[in-house]
C-alpha atoms as a PDB file:
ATOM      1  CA  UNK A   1       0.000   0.000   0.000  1.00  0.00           C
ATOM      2  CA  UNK A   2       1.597   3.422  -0.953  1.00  0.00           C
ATOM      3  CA  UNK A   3      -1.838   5.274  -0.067  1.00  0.00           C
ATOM      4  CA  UNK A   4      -0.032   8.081   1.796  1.00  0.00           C
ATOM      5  CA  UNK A   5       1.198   9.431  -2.059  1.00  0.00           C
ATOM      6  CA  UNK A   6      -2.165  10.031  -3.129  1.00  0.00           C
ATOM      7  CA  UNK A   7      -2.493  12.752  -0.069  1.00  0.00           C
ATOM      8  CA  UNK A   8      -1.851  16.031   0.683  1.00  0.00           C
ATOM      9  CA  UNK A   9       0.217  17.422   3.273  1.00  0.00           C
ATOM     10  CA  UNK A  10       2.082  20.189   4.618  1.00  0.00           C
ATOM     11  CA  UNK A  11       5.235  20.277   6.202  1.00  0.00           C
ATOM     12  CA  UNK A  12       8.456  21.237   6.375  1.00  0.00           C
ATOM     13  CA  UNK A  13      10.844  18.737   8.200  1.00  0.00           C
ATOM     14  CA  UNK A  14      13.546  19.622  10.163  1.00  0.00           C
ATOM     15  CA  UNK A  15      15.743  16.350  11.021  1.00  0.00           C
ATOM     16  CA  UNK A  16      19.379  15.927  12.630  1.00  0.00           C
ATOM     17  CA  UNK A  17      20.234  12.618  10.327  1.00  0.00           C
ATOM     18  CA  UNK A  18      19.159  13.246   6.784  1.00  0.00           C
ATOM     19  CA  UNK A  19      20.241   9.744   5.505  1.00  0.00           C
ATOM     20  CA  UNK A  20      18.144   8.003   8.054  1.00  0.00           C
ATOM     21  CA  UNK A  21      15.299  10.208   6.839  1.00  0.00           C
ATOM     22  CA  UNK A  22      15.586   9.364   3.245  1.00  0.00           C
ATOM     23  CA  UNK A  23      15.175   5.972   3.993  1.00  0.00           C
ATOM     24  CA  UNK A  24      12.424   6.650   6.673  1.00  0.00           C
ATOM     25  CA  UNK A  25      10.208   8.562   4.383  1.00  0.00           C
ATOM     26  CA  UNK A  26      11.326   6.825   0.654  1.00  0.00           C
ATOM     27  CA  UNK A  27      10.941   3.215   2.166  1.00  0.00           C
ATOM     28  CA  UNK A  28       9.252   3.106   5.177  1.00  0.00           C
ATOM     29  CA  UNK A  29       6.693   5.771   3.760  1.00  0.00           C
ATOM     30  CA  UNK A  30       6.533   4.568   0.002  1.00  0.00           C
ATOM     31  CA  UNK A  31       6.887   8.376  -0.681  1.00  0.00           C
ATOM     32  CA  UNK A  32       8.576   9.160  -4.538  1.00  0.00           C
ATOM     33  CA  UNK A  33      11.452  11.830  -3.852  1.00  0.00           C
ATOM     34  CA  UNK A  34      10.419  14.277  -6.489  1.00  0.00           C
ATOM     35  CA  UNK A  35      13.747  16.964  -5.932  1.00  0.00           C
ATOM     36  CA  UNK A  36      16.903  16.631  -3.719  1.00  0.00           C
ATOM     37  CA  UNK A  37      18.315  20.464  -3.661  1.00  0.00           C
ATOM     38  CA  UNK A  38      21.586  21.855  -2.021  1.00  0.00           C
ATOM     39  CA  UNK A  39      23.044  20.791   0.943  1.00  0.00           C
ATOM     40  CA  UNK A  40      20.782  17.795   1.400  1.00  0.00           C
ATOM     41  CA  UNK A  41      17.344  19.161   0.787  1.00  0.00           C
ATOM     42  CA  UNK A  42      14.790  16.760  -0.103  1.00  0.00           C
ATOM     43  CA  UNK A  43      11.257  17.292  -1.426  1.00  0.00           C
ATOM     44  CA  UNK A  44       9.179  14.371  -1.747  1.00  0.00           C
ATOM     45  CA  UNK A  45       4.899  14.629  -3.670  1.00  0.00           C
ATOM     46  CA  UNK A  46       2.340  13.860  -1.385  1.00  0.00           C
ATOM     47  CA  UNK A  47      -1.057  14.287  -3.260  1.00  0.00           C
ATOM     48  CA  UNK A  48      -1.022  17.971  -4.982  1.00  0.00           C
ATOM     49  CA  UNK A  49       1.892  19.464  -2.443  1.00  0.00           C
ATOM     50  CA  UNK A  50       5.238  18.414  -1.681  1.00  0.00           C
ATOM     51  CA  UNK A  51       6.739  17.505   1.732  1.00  0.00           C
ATOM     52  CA  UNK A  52      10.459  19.162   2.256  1.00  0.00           C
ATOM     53  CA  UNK A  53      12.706  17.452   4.001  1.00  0.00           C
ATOM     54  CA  UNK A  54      16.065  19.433   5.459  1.00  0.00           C
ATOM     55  CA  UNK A  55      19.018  18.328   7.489  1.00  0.00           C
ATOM     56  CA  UNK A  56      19.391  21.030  11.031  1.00  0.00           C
ATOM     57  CA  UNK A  57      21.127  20.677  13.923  1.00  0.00           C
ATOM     58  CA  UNK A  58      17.780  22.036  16.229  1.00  0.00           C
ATOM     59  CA  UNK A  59      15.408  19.436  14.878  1.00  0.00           C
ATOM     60  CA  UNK A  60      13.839  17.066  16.993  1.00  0.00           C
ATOM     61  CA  UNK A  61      13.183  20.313  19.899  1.00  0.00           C
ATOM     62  CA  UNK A  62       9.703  21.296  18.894  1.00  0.00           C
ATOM     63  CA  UNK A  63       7.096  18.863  20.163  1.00  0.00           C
ATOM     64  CA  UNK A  64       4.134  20.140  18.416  1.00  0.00           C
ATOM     65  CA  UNK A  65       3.018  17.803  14.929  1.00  0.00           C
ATOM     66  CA  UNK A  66       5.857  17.885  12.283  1.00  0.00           C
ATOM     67  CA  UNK A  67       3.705  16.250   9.071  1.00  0.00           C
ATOM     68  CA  UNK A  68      -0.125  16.319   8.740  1.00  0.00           C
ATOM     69  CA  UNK A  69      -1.515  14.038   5.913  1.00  0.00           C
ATOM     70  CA  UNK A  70      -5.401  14.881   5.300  1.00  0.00           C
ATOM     71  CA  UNK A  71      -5.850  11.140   5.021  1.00  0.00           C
ATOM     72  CA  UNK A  72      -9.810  11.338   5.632  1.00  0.00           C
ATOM     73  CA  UNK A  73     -11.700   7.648   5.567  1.00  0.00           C
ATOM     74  CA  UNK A  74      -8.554   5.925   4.402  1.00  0.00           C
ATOM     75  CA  UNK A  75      -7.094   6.461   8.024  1.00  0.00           C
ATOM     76  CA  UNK A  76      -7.516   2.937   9.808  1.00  0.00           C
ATOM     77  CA  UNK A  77      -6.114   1.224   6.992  1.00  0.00           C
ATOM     78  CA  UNK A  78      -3.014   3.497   6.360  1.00  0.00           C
ATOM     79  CA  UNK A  79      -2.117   2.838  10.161  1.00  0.00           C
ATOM     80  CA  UNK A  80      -2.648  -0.528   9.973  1.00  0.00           C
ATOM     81  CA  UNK A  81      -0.150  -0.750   7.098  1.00  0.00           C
ATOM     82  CA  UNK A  82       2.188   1.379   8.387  1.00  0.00           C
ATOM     83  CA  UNK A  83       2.015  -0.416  12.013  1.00  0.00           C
ATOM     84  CA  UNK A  84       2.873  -3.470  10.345  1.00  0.00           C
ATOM     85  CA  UNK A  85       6.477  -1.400   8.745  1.00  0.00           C
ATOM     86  CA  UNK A  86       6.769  -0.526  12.437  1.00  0.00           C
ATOM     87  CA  UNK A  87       6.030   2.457  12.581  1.00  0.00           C
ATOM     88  CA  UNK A  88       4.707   3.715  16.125  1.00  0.00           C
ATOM     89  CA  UNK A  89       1.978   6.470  16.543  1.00  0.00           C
ATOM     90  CA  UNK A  90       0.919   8.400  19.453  1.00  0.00           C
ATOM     91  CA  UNK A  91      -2.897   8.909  19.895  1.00  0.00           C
ATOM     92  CA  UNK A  92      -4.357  12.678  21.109  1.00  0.00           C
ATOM     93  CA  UNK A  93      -7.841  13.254  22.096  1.00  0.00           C
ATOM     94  CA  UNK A  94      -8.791  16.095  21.394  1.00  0.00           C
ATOM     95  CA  UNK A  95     -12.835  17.198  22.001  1.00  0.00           C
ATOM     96  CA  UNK A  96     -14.886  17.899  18.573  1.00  0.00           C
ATOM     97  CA  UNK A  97     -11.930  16.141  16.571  1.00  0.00           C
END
């Protein structure tokens, strides 16, 4: 299942190890890399936007979401694949949501 290409997102990703990313979100994710730019820049499609990818010594200090996929009825299924790649997710309840 590669159902994660076929939906939008927005994000801009700081990470600290941009090798280990590339393999997180091209083979763990199923994502295509569209664009790999200067200094390690990647850019990956997701439905009708891209998702940048950039190599920084701060990332991994904000704690608020990094990557939101509008994902919609396909949801259950998506986790369940990606569960099963090993992939862990945290669950937040929030009221009306």
């Amino acid at each position: 299942m590669n159902a994660l290409n076929n939906k939008s997102s927005s994000a801009i990703v700081a990470v600290n190890d941009i090798d280990r990313a590339r393999r997180f979100y091209s083979d763990v994710l199923g994502l295509e890399l569209n664009d790999e730019g200067l200094e390690g820049l990647l850019v990956y499609k997701t439905g009708a936007t891209d998702l940048v990818v950039y190599p920084s010594e701060l990332a991994g200090t904000n704690k608020a979401n990094a990557v939101v996929w509008d994902c919609g009825p396909d949801i259950d299924a998506i986790v369940a694949d990606l569960n099963a790649k090993g992939v862990m997710f945290e669950r937040y309840e929030m009221e009306g949501v």
